[in-house]
Protein backbone atom coordinates (compact mmCIF):
# COMPACT_ATOMS: atom_id res chain seq x y z
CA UNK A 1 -1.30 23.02 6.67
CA UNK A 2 1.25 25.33 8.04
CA UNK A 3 4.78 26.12 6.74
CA UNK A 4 6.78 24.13 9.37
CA UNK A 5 4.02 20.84 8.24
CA UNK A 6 4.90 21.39 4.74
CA UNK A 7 8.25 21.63 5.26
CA UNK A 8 8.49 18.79 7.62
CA UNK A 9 6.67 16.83 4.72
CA UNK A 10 9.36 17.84 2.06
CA UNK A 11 12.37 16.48 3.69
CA UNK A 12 10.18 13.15 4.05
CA UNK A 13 9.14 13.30 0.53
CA UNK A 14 12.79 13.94 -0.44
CA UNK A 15 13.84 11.10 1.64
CA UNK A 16 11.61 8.60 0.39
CA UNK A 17 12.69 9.70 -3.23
CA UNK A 18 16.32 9.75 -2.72
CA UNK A 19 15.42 6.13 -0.94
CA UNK A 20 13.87 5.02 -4.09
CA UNK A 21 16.01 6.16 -6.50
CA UNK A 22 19.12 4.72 -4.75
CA UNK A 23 17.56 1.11 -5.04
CA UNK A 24 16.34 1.50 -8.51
CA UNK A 25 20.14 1.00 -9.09
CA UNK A 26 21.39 -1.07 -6.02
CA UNK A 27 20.43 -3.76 -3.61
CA UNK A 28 17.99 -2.65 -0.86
CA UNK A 29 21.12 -4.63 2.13
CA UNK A 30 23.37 -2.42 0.26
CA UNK A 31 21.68 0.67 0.56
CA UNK A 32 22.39 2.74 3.87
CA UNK A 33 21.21 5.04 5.55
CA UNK A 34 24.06 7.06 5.00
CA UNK A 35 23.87 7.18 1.31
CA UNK A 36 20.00 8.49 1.24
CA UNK A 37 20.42 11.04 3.67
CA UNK A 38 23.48 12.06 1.26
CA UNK A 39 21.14 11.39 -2.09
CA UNK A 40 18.47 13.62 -0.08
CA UNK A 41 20.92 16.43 0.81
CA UNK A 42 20.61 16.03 4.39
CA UNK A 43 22.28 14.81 7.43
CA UNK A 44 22.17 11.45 9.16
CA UNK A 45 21.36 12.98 12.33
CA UNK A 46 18.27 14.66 9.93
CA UNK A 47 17.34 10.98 8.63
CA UNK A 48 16.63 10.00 12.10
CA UNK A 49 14.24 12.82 13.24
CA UNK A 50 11.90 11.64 10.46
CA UNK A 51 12.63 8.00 9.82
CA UNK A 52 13.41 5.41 12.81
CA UNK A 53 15.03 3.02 10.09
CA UNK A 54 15.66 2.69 6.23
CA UNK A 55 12.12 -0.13 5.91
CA UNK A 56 10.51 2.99 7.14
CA UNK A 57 11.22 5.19 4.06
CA UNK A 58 9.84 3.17 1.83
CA UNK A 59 6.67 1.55 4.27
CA UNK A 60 5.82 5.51 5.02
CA UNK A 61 4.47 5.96 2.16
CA UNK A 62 1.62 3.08 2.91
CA UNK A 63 0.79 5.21 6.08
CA UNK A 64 -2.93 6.64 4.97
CA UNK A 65 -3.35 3.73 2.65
CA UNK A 66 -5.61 2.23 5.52
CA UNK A 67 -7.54 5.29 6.26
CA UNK A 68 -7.79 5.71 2.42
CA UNK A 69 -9.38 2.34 1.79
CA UNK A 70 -11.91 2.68 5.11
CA UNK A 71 -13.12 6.10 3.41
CA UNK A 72 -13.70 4.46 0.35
CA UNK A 73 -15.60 1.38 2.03
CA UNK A 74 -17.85 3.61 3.90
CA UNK A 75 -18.73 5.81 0.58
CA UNK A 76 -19.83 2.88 -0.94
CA UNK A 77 -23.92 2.66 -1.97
CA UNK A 78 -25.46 0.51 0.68
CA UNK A 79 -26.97 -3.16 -0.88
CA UNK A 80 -23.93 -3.50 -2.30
CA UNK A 81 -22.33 -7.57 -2.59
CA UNK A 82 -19.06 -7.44 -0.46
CA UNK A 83 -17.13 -8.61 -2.92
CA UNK A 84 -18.40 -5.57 -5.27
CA UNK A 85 -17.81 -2.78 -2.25
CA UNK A 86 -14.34 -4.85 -1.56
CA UNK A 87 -13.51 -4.27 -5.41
CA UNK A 88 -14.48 -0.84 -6.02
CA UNK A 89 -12.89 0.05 -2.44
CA UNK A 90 -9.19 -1.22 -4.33
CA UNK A 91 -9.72 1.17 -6.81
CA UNK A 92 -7.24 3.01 -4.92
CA UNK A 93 -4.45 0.86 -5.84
CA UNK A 94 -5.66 1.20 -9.67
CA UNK A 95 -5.30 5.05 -9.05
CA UNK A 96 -1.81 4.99 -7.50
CA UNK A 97 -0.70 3.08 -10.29
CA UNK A 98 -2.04 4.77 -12.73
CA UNK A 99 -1.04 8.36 -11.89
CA UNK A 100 2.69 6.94 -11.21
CA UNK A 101 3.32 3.87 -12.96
CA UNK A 102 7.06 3.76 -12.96
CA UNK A 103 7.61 4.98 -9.40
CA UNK A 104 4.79 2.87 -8.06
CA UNK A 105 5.75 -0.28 -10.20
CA UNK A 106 9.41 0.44 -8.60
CA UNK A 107 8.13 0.24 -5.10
CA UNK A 108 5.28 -2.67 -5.38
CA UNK A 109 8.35 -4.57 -6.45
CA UNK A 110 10.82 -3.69 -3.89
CA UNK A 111 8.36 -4.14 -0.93
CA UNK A 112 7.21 -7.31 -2.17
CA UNK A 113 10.82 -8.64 -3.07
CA UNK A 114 12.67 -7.34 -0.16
CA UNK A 115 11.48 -9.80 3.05
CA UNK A 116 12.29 -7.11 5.38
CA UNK A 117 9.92 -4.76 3.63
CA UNK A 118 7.61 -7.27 2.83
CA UNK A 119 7.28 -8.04 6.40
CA UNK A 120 6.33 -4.13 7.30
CA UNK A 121 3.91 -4.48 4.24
CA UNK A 122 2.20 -7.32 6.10
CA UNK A 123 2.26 -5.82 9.36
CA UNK A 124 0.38 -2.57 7.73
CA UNK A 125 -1.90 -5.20 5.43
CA UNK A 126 -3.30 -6.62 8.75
CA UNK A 127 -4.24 -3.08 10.44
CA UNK A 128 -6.11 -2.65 7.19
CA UNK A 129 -7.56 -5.87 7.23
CA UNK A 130 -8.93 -5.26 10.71
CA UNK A 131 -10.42 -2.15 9.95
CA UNK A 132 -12.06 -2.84 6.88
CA UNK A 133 -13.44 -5.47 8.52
CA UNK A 134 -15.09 -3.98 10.93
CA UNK A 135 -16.61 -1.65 8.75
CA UNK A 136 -17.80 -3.92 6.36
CA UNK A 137 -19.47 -5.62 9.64
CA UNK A 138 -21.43 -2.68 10.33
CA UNK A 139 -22.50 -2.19 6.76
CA UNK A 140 -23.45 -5.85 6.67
CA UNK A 141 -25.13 -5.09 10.61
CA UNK A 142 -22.87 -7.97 11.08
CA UNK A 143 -22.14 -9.06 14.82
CA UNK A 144 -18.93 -8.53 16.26
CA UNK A 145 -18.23 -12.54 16.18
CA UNK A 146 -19.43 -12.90 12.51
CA UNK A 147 -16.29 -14.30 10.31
CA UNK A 148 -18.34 -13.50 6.56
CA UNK A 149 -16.66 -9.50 6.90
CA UNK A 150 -13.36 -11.14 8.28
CA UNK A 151 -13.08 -14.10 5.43
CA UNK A 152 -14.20 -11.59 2.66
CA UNK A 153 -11.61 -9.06 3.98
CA UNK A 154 -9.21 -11.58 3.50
CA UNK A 155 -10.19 -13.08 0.33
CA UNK A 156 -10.09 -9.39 -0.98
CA UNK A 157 -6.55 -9.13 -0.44
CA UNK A 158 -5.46 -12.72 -1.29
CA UNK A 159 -6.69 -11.46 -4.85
CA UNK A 160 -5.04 -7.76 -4.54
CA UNK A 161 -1.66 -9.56 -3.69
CA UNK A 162 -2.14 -11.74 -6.27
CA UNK A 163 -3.06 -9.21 -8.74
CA UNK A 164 0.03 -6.96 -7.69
CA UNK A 165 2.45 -9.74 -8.12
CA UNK A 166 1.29 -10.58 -11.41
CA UNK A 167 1.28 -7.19 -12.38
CA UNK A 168 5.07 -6.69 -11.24
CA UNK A 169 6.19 -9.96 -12.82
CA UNK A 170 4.72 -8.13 -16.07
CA UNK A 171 7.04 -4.96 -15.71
CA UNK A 172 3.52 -3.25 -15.39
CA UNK A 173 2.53 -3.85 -18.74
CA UNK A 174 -0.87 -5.60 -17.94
CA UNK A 175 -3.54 -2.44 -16.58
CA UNK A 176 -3.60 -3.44 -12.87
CA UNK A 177 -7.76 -2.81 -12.90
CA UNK A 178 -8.10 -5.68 -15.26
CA UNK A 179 -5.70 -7.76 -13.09
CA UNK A 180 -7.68 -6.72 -10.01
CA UNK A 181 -11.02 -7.62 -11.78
CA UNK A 182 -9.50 -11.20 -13.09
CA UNK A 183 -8.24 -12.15 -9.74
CA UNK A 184 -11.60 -10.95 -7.68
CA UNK A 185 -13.76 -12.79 -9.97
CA UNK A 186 -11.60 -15.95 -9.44
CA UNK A 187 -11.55 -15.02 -5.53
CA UNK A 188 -15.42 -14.21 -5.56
CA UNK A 189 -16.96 -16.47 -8.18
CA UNK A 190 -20.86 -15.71 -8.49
């Protein structure tokens, strides 16, 4: 990674941040762009060569979620049940939790209590849905038209949105692996 990438991924970081920290206290309608590029120490002119709107500050930080998760399908021991490669692939989300509980609690809430946000979410969910589908497909030497990889895709995160709601309506005090394991056990019964 070169300087100008690492810079360029500072003043993002720093945005996202000041974002964050700004609607810890107020109302994500209420928060402008104005006042994060001010929080962040930068200008609004700045805001816009790395951010096309405010949603995007706090949705960036999804971006390699999907090519995270994919990774982790494909790493996964062949013979494998798809709900059990499904489960251990989500072990990402225990791990983001887990390394920064308050600051990932924070967001998990915002993006799934803000409906502009939560739309973005969605939008992302279903690239990830799509893709982990079709690589669950070719794991399972599933055909294109086969809807097992597509309905088990789904089913998988029916139980992580379940399991992250619960876990925000607990102020993060239930572990979010034992949450994940409840609801994919209800969503996957044997």
């Amino acid at each position: 990674m070169n300087l100008a990438h690492r810079k360029r991924q500072l003043v993002r970081d720093e945005l996202a941040e000041a974002a964050l920290k700004l609607l810890a206290i107020q109302d994500f309608e209420d928060t402008t762009i104005d006042q994060i590029a001010a929080a962040a120490g930068v200008s609004r002119r700045t805001f816009f060569r790395y951010f096309q709107s405010k949603e995007d500050v706090i949705v960036e930080s999804l971006a390699t979620v999907g090519e995270e998760l994919r990774a982790a399908l494909e790493a996964r021991p062949t013979g494998e049940r798809p709900a059990t490669v499904l489960r251990q692939t989500f072990c990402l989300f225990e791990q983001a939790c887990a390394e920064i509980p308050e600051k990932t609690l924070r967001l998990t809430r915002l993006i799934l209590h803000t409906p502009a946000l939560n739309a973005r979410y969605l939008e992302r969910q279903a690239e990830w849905k799509a893709a982990l589908a079709e690589t669950l497909a070719l794991r399972e030497k599933a055909s294109r038209h086969d809807l097992q990889p597509v309905v088990a895709v789904g089913v998988a995160f029916a139980a992580l949105d379940a399991a992250l709601g619960a876990w925000v309506a607990g102020d993060g005090k239930r572990d979010i692996a034992d949450l994940l394991d409840e609801t994919f056990t209800l969503a996957f019964p044997r």
